[in-house]
Protein backbone atom coordinates (compact mmCIF):
# COMPACT_ATOMS: atom_id res chain seq x y z
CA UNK A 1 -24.00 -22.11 -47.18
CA UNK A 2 -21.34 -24.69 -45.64
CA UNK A 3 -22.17 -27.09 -43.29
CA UNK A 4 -20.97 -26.81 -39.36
CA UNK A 5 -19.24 -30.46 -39.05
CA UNK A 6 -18.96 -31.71 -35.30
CA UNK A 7 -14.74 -31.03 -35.39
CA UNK A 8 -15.44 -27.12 -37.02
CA UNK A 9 -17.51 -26.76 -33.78
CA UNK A 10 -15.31 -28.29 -31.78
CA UNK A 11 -12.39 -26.01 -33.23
CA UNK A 12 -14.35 -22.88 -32.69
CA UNK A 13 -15.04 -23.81 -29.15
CA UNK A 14 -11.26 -24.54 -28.27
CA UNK A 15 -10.46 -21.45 -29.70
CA UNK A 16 -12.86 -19.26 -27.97
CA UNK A 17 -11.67 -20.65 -24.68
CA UNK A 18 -7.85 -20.40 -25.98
CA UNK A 19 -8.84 -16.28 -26.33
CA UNK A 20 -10.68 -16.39 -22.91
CA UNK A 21 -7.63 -17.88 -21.50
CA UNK A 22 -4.57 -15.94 -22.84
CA UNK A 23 -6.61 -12.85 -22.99
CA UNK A 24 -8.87 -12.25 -20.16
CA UNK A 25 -9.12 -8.44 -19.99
CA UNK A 26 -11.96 -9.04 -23.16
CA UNK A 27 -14.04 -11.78 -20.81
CA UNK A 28 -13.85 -9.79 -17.52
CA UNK A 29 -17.48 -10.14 -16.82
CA UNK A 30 -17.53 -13.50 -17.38
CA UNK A 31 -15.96 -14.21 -13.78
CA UNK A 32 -19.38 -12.43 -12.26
CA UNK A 33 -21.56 -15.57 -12.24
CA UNK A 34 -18.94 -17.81 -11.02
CA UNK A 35 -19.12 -18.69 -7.44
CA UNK A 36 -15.85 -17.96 -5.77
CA UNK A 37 -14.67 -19.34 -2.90
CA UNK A 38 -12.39 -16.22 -1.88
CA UNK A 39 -13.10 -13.52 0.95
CA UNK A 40 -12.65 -10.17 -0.11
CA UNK A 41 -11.29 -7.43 2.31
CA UNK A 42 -10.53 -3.75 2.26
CA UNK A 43 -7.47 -2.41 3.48
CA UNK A 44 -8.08 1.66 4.38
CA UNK A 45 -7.08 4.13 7.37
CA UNK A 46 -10.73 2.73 8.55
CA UNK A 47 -9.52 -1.02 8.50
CA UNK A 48 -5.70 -0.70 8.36
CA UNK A 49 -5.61 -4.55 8.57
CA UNK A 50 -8.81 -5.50 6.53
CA UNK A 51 -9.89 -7.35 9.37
CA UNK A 52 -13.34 -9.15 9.28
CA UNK A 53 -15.97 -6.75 10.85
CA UNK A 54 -13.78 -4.02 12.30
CA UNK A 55 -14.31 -1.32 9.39
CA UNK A 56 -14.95 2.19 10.58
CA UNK A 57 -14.32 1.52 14.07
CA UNK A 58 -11.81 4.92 15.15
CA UNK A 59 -13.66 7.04 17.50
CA UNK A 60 -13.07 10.05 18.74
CA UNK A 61 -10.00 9.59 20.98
CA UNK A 62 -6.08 11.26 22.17
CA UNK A 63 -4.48 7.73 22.03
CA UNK A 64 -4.31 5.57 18.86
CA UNK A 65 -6.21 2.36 18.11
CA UNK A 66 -4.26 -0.25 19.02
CA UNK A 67 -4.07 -1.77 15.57
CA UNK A 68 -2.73 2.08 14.11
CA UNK A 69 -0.01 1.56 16.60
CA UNK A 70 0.37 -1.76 15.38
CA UNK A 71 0.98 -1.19 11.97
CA UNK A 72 2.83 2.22 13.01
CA UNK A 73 0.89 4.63 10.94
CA UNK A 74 1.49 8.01 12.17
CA UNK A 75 -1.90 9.35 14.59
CA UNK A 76 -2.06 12.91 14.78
CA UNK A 77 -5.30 13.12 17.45
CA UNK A 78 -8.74 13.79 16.96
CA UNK A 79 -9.79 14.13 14.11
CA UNK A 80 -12.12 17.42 14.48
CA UNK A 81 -14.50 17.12 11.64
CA UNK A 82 -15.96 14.07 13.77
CA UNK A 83 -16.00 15.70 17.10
CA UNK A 84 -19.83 15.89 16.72
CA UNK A 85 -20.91 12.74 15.53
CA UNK A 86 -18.28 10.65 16.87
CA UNK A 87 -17.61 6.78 16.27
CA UNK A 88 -18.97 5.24 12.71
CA UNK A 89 -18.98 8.89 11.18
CA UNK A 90 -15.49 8.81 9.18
CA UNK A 91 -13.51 9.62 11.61
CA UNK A 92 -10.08 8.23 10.36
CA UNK A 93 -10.77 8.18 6.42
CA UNK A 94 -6.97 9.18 5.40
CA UNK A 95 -3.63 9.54 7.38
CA UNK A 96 -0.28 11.87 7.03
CA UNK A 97 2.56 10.93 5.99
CA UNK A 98 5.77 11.87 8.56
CA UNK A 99 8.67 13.57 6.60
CA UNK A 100 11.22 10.78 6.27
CA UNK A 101 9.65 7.74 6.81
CA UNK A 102 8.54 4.79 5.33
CA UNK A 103 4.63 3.92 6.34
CA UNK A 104 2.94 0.94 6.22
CA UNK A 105 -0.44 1.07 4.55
CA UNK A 106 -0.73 -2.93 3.98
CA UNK A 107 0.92 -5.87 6.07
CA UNK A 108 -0.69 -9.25 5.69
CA UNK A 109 -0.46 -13.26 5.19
CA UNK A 110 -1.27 -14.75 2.08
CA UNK A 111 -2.63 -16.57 -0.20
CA UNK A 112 -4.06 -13.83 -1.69
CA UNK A 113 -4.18 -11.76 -4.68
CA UNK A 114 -4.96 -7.86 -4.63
CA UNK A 115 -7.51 -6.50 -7.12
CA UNK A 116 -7.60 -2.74 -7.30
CA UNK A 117 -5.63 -0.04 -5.30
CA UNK A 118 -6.63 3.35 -5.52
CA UNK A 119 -5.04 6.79 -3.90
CA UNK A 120 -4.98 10.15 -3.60
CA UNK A 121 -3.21 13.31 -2.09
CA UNK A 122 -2.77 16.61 -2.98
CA UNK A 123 -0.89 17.51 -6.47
CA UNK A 124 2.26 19.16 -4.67
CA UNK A 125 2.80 15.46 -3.01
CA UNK A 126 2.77 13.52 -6.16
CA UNK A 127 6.34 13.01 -6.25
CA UNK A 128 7.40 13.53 -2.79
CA UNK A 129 5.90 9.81 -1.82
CA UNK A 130 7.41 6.68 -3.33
CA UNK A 131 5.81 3.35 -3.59
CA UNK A 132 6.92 0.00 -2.47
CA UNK A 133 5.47 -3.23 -2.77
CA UNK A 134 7.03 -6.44 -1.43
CA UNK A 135 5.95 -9.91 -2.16
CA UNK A 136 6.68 -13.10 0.37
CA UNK A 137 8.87 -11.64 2.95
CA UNK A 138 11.42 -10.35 0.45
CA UNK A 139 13.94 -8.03 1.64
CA UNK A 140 14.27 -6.54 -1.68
CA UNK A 141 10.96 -4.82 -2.85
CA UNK A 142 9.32 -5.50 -6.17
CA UNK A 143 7.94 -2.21 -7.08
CA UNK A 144 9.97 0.91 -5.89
CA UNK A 145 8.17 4.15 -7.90
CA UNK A 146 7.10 8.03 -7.25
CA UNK A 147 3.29 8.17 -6.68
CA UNK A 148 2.33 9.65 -9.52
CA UNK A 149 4.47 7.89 -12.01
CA UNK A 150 3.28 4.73 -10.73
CA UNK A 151 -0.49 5.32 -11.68
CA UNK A 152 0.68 6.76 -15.36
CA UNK A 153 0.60 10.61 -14.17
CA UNK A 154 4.24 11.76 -15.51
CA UNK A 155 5.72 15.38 -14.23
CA UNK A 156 3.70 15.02 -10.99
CA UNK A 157 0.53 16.45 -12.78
CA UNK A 158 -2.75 15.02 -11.77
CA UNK A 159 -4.19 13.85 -15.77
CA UNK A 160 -7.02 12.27 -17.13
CA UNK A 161 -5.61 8.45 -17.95
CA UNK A 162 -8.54 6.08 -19.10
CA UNK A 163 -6.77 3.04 -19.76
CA UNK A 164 -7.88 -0.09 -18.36
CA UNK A 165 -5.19 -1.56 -16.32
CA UNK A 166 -4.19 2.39 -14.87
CA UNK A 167 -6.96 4.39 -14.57
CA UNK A 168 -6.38 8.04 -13.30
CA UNK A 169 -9.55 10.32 -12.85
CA UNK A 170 -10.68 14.11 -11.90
CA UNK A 171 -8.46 15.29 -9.81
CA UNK A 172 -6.31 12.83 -9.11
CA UNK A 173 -8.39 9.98 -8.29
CA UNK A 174 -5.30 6.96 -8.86
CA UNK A 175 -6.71 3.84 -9.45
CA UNK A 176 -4.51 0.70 -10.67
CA UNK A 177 -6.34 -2.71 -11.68
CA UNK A 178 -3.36 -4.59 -12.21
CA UNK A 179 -3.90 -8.37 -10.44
CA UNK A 180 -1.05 -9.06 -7.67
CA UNK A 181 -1.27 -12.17 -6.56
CA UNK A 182 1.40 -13.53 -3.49
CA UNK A 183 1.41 -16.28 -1.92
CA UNK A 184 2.90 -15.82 2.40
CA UNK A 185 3.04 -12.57 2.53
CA UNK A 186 2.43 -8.48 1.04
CA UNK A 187 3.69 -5.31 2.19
CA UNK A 188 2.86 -1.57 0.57
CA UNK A 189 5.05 0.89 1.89
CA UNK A 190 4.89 4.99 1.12
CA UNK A 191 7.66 6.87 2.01
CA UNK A 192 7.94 10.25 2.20
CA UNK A 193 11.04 12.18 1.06
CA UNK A 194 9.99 15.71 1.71
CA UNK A 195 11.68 17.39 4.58
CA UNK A 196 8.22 17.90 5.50
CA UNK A 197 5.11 16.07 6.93
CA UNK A 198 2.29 15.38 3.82
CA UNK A 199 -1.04 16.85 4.47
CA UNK A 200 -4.15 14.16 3.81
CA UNK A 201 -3.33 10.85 2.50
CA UNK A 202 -6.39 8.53 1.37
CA UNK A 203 -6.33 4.78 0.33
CA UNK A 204 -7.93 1.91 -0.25
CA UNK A 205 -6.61 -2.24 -1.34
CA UNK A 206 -9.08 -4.36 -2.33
CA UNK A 207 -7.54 -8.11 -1.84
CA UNK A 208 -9.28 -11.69 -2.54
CA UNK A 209 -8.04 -14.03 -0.22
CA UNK A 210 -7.99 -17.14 -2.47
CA UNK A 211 -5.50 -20.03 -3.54
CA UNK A 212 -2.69 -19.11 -6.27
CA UNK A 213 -1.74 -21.23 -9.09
CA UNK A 214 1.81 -22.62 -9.05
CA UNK A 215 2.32 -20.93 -12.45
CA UNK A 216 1.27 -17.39 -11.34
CA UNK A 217 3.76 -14.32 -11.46
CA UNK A 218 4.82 -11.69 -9.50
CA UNK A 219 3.65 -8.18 -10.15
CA UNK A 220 7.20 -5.51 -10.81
CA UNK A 221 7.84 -1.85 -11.48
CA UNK A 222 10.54 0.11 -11.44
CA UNK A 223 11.18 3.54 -12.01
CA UNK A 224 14.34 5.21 -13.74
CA UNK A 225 15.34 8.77 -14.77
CA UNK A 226 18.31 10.03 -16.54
CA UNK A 227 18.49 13.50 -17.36
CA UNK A 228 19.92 14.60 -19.12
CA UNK A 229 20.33 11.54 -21.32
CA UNK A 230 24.28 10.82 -22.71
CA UNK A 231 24.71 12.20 -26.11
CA UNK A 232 24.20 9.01 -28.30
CA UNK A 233 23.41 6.69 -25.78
CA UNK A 234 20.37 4.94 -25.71
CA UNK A 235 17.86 5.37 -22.68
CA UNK A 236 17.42 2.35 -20.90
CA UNK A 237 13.71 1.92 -19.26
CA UNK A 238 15.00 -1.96 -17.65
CA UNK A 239 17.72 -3.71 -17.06
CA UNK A 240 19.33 -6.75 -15.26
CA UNK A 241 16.17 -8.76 -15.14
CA UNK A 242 16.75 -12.71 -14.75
CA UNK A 243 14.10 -15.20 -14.65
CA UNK A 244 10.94 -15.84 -16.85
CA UNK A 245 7.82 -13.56 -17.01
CA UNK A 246 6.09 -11.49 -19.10
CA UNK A 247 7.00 -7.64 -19.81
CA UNK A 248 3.66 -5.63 -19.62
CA UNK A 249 4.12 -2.18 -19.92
CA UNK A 250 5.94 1.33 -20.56
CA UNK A 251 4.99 4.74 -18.80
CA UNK A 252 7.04 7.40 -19.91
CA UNK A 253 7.79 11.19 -19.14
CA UNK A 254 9.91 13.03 -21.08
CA UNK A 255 10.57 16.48 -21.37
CA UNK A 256 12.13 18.32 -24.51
CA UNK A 257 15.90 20.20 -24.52
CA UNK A 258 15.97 21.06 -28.33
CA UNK A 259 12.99 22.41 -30.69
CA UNK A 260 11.11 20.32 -33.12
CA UNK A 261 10.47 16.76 -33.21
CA UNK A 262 11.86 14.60 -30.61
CA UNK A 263 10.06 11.37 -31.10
CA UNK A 264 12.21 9.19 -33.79
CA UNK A 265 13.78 6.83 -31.13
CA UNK A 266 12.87 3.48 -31.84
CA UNK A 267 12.06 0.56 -28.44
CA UNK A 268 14.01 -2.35 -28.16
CA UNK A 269 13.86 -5.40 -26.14
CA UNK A 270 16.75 -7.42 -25.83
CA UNK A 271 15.28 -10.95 -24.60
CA UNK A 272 16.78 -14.12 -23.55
CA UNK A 273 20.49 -13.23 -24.65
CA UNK A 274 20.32 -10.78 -27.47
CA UNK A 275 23.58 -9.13 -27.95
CA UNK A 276 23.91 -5.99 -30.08
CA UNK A 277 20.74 -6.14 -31.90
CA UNK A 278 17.13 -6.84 -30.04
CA UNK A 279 14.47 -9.31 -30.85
CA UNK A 280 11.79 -6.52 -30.48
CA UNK A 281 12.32 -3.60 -32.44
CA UNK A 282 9.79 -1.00 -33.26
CA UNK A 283 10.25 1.60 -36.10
CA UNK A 284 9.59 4.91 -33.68
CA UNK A 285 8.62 6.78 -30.34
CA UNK A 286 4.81 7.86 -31.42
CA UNK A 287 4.65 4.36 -32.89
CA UNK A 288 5.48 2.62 -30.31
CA UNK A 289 2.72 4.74 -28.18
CA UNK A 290 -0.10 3.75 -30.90
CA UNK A 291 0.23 6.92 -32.33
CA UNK A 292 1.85 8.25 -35.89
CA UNK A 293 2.79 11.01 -37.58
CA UNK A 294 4.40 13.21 -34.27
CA UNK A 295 0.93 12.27 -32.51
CA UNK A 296 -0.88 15.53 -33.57
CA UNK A 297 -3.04 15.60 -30.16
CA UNK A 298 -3.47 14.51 -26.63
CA UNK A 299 -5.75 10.92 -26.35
CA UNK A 300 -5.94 8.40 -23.61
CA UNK A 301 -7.09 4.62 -24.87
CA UNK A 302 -7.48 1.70 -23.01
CA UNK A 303 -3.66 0.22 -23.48
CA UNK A 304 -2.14 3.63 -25.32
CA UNK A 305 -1.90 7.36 -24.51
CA UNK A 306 -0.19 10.18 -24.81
CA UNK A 307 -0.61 14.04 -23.61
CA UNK A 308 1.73 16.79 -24.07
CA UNK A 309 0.87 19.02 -20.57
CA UNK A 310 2.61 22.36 -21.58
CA UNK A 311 -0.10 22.04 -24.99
CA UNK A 312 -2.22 24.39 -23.54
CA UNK A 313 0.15 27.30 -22.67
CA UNK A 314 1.91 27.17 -26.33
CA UNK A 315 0.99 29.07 -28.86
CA UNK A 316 1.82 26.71 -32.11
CA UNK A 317 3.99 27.65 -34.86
CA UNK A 318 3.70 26.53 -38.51
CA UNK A 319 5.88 23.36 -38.86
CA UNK A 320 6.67 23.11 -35.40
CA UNK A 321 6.24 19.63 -33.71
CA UNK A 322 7.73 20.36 -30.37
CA UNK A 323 9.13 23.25 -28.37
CA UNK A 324 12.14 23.47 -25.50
CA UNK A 325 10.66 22.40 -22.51
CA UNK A 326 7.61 20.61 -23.86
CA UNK A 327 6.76 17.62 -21.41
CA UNK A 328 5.30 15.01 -22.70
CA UNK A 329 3.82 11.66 -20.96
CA UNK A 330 3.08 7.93 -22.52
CA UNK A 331 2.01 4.78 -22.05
CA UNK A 332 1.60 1.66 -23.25
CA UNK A 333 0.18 -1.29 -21.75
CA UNK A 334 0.80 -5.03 -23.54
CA UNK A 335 -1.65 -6.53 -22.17
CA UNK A 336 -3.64 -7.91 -25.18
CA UNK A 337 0.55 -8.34 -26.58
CA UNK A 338 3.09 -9.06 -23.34
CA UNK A 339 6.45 -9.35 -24.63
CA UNK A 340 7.42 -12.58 -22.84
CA UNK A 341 10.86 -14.09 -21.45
CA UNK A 342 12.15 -17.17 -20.38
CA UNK A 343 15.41 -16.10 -18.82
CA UNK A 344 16.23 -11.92 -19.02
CA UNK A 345 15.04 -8.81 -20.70
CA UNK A 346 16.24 -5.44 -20.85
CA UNK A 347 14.14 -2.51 -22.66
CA UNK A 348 15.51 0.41 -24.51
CA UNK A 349 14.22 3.38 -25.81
CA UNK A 350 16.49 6.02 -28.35
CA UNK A 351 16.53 9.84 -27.77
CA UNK A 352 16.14 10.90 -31.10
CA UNK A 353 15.44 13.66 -33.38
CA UNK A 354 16.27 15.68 -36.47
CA UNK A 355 19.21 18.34 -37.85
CA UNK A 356 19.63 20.00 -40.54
CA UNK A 357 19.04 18.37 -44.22
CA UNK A 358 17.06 16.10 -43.27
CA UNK A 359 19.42 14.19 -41.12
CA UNK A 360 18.97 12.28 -37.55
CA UNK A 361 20.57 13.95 -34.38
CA UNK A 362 20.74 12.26 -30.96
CA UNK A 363 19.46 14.38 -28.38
CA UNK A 364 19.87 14.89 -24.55
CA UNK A 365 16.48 15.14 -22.93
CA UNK A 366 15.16 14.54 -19.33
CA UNK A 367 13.35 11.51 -19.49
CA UNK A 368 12.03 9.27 -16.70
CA UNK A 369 10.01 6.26 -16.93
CA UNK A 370 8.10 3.42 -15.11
CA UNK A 371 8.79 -0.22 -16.50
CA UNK A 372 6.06 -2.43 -15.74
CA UNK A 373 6.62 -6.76 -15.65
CA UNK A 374 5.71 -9.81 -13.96
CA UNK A 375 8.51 -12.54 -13.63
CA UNK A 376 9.35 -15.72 -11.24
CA UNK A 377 10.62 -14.79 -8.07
CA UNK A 378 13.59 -14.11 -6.52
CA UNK A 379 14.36 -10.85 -8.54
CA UNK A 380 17.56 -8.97 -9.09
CA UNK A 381 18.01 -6.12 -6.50
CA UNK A 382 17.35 -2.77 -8.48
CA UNK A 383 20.82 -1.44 -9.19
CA UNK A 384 19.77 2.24 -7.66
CA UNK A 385 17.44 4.03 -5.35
CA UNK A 386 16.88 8.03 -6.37
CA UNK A 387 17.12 10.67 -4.55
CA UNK A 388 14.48 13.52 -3.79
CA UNK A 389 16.75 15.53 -5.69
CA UNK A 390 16.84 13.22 -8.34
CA UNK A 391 13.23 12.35 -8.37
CA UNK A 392 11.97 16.04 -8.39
CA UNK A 393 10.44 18.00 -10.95
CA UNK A 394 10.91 21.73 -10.91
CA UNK A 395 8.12 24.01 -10.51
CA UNK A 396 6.97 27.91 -10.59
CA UNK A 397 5.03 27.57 -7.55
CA UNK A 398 6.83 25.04 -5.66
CA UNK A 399 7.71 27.29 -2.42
CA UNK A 400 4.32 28.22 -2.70
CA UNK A 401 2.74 25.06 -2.50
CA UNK A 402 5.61 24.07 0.36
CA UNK A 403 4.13 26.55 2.38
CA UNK A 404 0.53 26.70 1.52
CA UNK A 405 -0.18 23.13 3.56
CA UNK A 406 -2.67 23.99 6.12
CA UNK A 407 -2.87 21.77 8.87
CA UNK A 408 -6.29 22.18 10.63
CA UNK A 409 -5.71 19.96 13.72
CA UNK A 410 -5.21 21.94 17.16
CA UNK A 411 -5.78 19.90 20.87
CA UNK A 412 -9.44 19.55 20.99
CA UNK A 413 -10.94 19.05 24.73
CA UNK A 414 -14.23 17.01 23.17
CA UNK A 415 -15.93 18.07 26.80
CA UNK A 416 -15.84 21.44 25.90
CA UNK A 417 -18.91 23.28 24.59
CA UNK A 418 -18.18 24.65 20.97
């Protein structure tokens, strides 16, 4: 057996911290018995400001807490569940949403890094609300994105993602652990594009409020669609990024205009002045993913997924990999593997499939995707803000659902015997 000399345990020690370092996601636990000097605070409809002490304090009133009118979140009365028990007994635990408008869900001074968000509303709303995040009093905001899309939930569907840094759960339970640290100043903003007010809308931001390193990023996603895509053009899922950072991750939905395998296209990153031909090439769609061979089945891992959501209503042919109208969703996370820059980055991704004899044919799908990066601030202004129309997905039941909303609030006199 070979002797442990002082420098082999030297070099195993370095390198255990080197890991620890670069790739804390596999040491997350070890932060739990470190004192920290932080504060932690919860921004919700019950503390719209995460203020110290002042949690769960909405009581059962006409006029608005003066901090809701503060922060401008719409206040739509008693809330009549809590006409009974009154103050302390949930009486504001989610908000609406007014058709048009951009609300404020978190406004406050840094230094300070948020830990977890998590969300929900109703399935019909999943891309009717679009997410903004802005970092130090930017003008420009950092992560513009439909709700769903955001948390990994392509076509507006509420699915089952168990990845680490997205997490989506039963039904529709959006959770994001991705760290966003700032340094003066965040904003989160949902707007709401319907031509109609959203029914409930629940949230809740953990933050730390602690010091940030001079070599920490900002947090960045942006979401794209093209559809359909340009017949041999390549779909591009980022663009016109300058600055240094690290590229983290790829959420993709796509949905299928011809039969048969779709998946050949092959991801590209162009970094740090690539020309024609990318750095980063990968050899194909499902392989990119972490799957292979057309993916086979639906499976969620903690960096790599995939689900095809019309699987369930097809009724599988022999030799058939894919049918018109199939809509697929995917995502990677490089988080164990960032794909880092020191001055730009744009990602590709090819539509591609096959023809006859065994030859390659660009297709002309609807794909949409979320890019997901941290970079050096200031950023480039996203070159283009979608539409609803743009944005939506079609559905059977979508008048349906428009009209189903029940809205249970009516003037309540609390003085009045039940």
């Amino acid at each position: 057996m070979k002797k442990l000399y002082i420098y082999d345990i030297v070099y195993i020690t370095n390198f255990y911290e080197n890991i620890k370092k670069e790739n804390n996601i596999m040491f997350m636990f070890d932060s739990l018995t470190k004192l920290k000097k932080g504060r932690t605070r919860l921004f919700s409809p019950e503390n719209v400001y995460g203020e110290k002490g002042k949690g769960g304090m909405a009581d059962i009133t006409v006029e608005p807490q003066a901090e809701i009118a503060k922060i401008g979140q719409h206040w739509r009365g008693i809330n009549p569940s809590a006409r009974e028990l009154g103050q302390k007994w949930k009486v504001r635990p989610y908000i609406f949403l007014e058709k048009g408008r951009e609300t404020v869900l978190m406004d406050t001074d840094g230094p300070g890094k948020i830990t977890h968000i998590w969300m929900t509303i109703y399935e019909r709303w999943y891309r009717e609300l679009v997410i903004r995040m802005y970092w130090d009093e930017e003008e420009n905001p950092s992560v513009v994105c439909p709700l769903s899309d955001f948390f990994c939930s392509g076509w507006g569907k509420p699915l089952v993602i168990n990845s680490i840094p997205m997490n989506t759960n039963p039904t529709g339970g959006f959770n994001c652990f991705l760290p966003m640290p700032f340094r003066k100043h965040a904003k989160i903003t949902l707007e709401n594009i319907a031509p109609v007010d959203s029914t409930y809308f629940y949230y809740a931001i953990s933050m730390e409020e602690t010091e940030i390193a001079d070599d920490d990023l900002y947090f960045h996603a942006q979401f794209r669609r093209t559809n359909p895509v340009p017949y041999k053009q390549d779909y591009t899922i980022l663009d016109d990024v300058k600055g240094s950072g690290h590229y983290i991750g790829t959420q993709m939905s796509w949905q299928q205009n011809a039969d048969d395998w779709w998946g050949e296209g092959e991801f590209k990153a162009f970094i740090d002045g690539d020309g024609e031909f990318p750095t980063y090439c990968n050899t194909g769609t499902e392989d990119y993913f972490g799957g292979a061979w057309g993916f086979g089945e639906n499976f969620s891992a903690p960096f790599l997924g995939y689900q095809n959501l019309m699987e369930k209503t097809r009724i599988k042919q022999p030799g058939k990999s894919g049918y018109v109208g199939d809509r697929h969703s995917m995502y990677r996370f490089h988080i164990m593997d960032p794909i880092i820059f020191a001055e730009d980055i744009k990602v590709t991704i090819q539509d591609l499939g096959w023809r006859s004899e065994h030859r390659y044919q660009p297709l002309q799908d609807d794909i949409s995707s979320v890019a997901y990066w941290y970079q050096t601030e200031p950023h480039v202004k996203f070159a283009k803000t979608y539409t609803r129309d743009e944005i939506e997905v079609s559905r059977a039941d979508y008048m349906d659902d428009l009209f189903r909303d029940f809205d249970p609030y009516q003037p309540i006199d609390k003085n009045k015997p039940n």
